[in-house]
C-alpha atoms as a PDB file:
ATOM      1  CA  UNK A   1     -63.654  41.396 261.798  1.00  0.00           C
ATOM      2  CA  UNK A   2     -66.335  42.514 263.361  1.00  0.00           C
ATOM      3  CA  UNK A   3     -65.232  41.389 267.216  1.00  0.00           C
ATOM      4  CA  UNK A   4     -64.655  45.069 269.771  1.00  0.00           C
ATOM      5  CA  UNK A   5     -61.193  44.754 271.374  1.00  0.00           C
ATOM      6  CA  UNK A   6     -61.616  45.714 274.617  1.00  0.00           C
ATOM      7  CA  UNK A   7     -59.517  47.847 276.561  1.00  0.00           C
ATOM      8  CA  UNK A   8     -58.466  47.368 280.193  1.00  0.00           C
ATOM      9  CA  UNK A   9     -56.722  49.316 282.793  1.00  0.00           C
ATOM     10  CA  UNK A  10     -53.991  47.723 285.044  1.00  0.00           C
ATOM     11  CA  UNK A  11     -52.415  48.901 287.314  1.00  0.00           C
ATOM     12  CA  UNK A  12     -48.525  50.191 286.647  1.00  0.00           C
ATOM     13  CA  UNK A  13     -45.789  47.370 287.837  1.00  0.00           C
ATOM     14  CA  UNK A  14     -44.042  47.579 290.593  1.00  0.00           C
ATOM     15  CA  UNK A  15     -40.692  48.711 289.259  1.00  0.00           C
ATOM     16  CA  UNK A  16     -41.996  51.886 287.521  1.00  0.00           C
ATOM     17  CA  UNK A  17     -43.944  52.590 290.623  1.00  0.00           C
ATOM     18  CA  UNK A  18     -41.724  52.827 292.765  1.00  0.00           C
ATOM     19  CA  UNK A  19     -39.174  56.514 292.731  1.00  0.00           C
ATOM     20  CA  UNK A  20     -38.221  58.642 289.960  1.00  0.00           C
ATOM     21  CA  UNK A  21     -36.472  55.961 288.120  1.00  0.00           C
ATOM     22  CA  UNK A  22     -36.934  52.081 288.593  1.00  0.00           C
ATOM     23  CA  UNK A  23     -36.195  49.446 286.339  1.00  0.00           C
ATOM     24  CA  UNK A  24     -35.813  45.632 286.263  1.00  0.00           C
ATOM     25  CA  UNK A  25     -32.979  44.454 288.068  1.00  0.00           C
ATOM     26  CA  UNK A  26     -31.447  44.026 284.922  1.00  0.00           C
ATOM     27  CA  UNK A  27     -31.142  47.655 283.278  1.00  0.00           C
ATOM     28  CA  UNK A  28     -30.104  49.156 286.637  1.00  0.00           C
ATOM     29  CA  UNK A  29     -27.329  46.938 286.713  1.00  0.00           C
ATOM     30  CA  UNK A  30     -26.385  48.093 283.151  1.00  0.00           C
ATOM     31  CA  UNK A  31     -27.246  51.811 283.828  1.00  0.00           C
ATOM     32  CA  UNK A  32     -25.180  51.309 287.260  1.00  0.00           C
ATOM     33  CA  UNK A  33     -22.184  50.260 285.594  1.00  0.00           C
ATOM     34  CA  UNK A  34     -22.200  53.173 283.182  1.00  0.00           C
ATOM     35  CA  UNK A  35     -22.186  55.474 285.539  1.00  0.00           C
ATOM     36  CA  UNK A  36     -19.462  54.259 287.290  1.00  0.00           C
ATOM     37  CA  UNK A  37     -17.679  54.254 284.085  1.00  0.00           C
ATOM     38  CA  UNK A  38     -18.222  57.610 282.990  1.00  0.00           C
ATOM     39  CA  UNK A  39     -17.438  58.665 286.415  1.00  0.00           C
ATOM     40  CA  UNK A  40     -13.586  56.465 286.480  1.00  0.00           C
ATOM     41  CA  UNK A  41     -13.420  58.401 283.021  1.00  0.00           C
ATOM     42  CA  UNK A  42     -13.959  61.524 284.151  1.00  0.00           C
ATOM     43  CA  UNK A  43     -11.414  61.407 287.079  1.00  0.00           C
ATOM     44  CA  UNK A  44      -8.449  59.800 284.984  1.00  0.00           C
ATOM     45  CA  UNK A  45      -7.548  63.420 283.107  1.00  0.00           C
ATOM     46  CA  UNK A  46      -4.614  63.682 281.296  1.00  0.00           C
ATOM     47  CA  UNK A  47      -2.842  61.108 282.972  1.00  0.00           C
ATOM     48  CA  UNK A  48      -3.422  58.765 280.269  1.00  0.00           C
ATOM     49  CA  UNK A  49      -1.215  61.144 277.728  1.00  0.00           C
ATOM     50  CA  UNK A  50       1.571  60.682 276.219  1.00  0.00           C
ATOM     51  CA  UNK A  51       3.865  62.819 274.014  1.00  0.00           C
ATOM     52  CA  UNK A  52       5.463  61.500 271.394  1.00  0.00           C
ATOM     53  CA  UNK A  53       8.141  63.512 268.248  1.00  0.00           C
ATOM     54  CA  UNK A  54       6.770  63.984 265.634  1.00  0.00           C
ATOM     55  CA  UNK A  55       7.765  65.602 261.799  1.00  0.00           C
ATOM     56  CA  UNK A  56       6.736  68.973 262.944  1.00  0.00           C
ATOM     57  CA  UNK A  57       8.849  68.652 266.189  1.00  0.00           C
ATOM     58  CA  UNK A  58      12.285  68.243 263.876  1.00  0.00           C
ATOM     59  CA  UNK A  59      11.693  69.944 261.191  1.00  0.00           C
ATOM     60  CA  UNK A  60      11.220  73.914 260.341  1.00  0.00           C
ATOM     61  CA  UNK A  61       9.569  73.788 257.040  1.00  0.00           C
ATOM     62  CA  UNK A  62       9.483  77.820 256.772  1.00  0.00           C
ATOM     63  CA  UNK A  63      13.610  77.326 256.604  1.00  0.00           C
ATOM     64  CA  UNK A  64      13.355  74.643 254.536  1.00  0.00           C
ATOM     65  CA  UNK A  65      11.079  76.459 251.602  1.00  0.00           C
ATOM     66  CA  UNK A  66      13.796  78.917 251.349  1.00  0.00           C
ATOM     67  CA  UNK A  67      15.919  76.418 249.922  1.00  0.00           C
ATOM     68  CA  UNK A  68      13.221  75.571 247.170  1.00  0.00           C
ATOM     69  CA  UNK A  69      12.553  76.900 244.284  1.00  0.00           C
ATOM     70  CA  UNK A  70       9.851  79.572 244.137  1.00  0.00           C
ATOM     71  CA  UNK A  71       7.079  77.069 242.919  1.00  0.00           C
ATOM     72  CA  UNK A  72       6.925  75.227 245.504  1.00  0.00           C
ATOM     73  CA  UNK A  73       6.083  75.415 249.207  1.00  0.00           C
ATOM     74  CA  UNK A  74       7.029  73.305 252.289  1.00  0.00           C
ATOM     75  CA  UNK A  75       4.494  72.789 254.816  1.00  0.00           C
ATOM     76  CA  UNK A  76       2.921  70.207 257.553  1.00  0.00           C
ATOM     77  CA  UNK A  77       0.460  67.794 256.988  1.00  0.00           C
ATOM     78  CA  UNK A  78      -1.565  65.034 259.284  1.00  0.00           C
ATOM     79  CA  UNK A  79      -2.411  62.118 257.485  1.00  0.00           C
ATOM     80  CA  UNK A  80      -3.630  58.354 257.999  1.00  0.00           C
ATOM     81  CA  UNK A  81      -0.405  55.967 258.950  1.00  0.00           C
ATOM     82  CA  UNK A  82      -1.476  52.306 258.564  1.00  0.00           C
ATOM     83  CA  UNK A  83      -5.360  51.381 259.248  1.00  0.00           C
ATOM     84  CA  UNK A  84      -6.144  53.600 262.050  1.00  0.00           C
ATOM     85  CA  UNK A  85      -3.526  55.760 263.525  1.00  0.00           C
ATOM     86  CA  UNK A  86      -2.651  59.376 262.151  1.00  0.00           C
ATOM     87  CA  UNK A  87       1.201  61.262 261.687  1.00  0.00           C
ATOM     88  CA  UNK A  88       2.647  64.037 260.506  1.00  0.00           C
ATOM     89  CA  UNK A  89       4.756  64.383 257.441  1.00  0.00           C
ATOM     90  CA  UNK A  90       6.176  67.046 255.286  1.00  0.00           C
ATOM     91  CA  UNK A  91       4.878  67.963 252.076  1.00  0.00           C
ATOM     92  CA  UNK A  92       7.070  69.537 249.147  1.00  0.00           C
ATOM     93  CA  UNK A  93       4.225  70.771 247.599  1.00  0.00           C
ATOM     94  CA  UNK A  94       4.450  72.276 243.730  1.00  0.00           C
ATOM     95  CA  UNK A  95       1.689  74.911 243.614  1.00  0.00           C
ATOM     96  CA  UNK A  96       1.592  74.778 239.351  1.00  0.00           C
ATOM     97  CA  UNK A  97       0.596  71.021 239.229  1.00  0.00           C
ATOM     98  CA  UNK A  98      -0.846  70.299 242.243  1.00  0.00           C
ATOM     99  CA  UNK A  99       1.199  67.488 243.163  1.00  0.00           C
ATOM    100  CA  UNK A 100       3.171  66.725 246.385  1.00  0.00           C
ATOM    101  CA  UNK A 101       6.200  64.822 247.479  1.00  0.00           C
ATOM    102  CA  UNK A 102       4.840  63.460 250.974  1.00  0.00           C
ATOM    103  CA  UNK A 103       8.242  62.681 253.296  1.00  0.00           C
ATOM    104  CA  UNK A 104       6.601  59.991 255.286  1.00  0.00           C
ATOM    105  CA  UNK A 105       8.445  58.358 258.464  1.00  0.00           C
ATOM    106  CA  UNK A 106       8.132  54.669 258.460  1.00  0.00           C
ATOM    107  CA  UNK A 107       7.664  54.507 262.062  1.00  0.00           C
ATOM    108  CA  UNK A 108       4.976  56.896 263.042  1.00  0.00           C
ATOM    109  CA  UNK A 109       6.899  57.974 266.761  1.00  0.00           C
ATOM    110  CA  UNK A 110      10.567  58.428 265.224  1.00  0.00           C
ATOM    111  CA  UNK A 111      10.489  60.713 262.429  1.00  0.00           C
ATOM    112  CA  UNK A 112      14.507  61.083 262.020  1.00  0.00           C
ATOM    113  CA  UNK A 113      14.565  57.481 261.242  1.00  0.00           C
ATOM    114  CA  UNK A 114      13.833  55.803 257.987  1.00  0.00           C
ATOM    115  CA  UNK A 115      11.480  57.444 255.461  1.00  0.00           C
ATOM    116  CA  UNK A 116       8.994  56.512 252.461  1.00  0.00           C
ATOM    117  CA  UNK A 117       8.158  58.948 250.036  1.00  0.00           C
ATOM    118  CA  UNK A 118       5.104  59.579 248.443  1.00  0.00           C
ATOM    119  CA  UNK A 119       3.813  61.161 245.230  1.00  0.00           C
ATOM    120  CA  UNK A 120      -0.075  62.735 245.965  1.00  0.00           C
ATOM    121  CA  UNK A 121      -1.954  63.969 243.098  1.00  0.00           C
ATOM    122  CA  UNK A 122      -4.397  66.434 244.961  1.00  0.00           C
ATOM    123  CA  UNK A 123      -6.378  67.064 241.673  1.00  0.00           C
ATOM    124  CA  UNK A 124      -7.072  63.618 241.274  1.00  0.00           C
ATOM    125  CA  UNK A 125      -7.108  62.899 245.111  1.00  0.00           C
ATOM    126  CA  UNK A 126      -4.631  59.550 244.901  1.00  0.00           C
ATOM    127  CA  UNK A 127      -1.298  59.306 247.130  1.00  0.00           C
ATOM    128  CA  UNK A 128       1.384  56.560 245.736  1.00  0.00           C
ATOM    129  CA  UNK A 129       3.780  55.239 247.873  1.00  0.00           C
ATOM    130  CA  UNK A 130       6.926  55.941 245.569  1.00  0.00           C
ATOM    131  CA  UNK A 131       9.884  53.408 244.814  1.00  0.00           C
ATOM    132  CA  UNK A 132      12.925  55.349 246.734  1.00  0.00           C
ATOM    133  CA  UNK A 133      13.272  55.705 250.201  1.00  0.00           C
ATOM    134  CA  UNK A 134      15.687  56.883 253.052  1.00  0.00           C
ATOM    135  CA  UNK A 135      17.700  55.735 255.705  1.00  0.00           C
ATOM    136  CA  UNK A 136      17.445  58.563 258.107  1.00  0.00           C
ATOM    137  CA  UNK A 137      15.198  61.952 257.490  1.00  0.00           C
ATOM    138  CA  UNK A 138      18.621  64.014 257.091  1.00  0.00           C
ATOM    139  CA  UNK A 139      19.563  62.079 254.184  1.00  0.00           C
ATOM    140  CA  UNK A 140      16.168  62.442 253.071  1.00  0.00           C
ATOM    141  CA  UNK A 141      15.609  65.896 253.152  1.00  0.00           C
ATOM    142  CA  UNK A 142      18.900  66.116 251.153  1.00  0.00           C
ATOM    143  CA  UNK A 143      17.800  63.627 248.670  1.00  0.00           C
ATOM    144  CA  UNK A 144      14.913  66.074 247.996  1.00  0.00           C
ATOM    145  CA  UNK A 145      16.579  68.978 247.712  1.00  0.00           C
ATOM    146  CA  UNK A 146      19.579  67.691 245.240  1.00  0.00           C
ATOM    147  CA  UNK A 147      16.965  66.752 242.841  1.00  0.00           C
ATOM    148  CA  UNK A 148      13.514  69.433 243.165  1.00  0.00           C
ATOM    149  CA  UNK A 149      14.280  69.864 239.523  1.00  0.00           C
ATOM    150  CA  UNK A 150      13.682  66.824 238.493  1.00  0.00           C
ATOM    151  CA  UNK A 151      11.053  66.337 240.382  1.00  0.00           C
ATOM    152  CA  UNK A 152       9.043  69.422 238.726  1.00  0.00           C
ATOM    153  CA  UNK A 153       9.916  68.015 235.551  1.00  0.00           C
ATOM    154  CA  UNK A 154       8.358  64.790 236.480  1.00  0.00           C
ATOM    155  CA  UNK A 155       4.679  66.842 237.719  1.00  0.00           C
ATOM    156  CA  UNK A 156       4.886  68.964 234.731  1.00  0.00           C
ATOM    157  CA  UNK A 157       4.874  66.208 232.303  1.00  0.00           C
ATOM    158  CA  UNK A 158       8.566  66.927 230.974  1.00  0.00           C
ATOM    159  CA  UNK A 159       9.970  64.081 232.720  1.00  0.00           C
ATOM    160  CA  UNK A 160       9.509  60.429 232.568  1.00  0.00           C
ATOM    161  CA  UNK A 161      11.049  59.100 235.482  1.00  0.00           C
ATOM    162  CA  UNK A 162      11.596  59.193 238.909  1.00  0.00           C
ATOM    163  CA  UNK A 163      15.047  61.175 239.930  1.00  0.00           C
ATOM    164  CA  UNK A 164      17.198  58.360 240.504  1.00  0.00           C
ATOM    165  CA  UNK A 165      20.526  58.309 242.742  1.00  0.00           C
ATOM    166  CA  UNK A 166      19.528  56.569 245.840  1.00  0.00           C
ATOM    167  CA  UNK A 167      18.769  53.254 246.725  1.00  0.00           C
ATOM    168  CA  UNK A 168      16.357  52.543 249.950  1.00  0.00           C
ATOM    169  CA  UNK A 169      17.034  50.808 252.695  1.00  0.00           C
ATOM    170  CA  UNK A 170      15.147  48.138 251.811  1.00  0.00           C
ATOM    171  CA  UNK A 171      13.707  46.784 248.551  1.00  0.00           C
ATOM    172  CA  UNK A 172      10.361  48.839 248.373  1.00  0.00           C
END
């Protein structure tokens, strides 16, 4: 306990010694190939871009909400598609009970294809993919509008079950 550690002075190594930055061989080599990284990064633009349709490319959802009753409102939305990947659907959206019909596209870069529907509950934050679906978006959109009615009735609590009428195009 009672031993004095004492304290020497060396002389700096060689690689810090040397310029304004030095390093082993090691972490230059690393910072080296970041560098050239960032710089192939930097030079590659918007090459790399693609476009792709999406919902909000096929669909005018100001015309559409003038076909809906006055409770509700039709508008964009981005949300999560699969694990990692994001797309845009259309949400029927009845202001009253704060619930949503989500038309979904089941392939995230053809949105006049087939379609899932969803029910989101944005007071209690949950989205339920729904038993009915669509062949094409057309057919979808008509689907929805034949039977807004019943939908309300099912987010106001005055109806029991989903409006019925169309079977998917596959067993969901």
């Amino acid at each position: 306990m009672g031993e004095r550690t004492e304290v020497t002075r060396g002389s700096l190594p060689r690689e810090r010694s040397a310029g304004r930055f030095s390093g082993p061989d090691g972490l230059r080599d690393v910072v080296e190939r970041i560098l050239a990284w960032l710089r192939e990064r930097r030079g590659s633009g918007l090459k790399g871009v693609s476009t792709a349709t999406t919902m909000r490319n096929v669909v005018d959802a100001d015309a559409l909400a003038e076909e809906t009753p006055p409770k509700w409102t039709v508008c964009h939305d981005v949300v999560t598609y699969g694990a990692d990947s994001l797309t845009d659907v259309l949400v029927f959206r009845h202001d009253p009970s704060r619930q949503d019909l989500v038309v979904m596209p089941e392939r995230n870069t053809d949105p006049e294809g087939e379609v899932s529907f969803y029910h989101a509950d944005r007071t209690r934050g949950a989205r339920h993919l729904l038993s009915i679906g669509a062949d094409s978006l057309t057919v979808a959109l008509s689907y929805v509008l034949e039977r807004i009615e019943r939908f309300e009735r099912l987010f106001t609590g005055r109806g029991r079950e989903l409006p019925s009428g169309y079977t998917g195009p596959s067993e969901r």
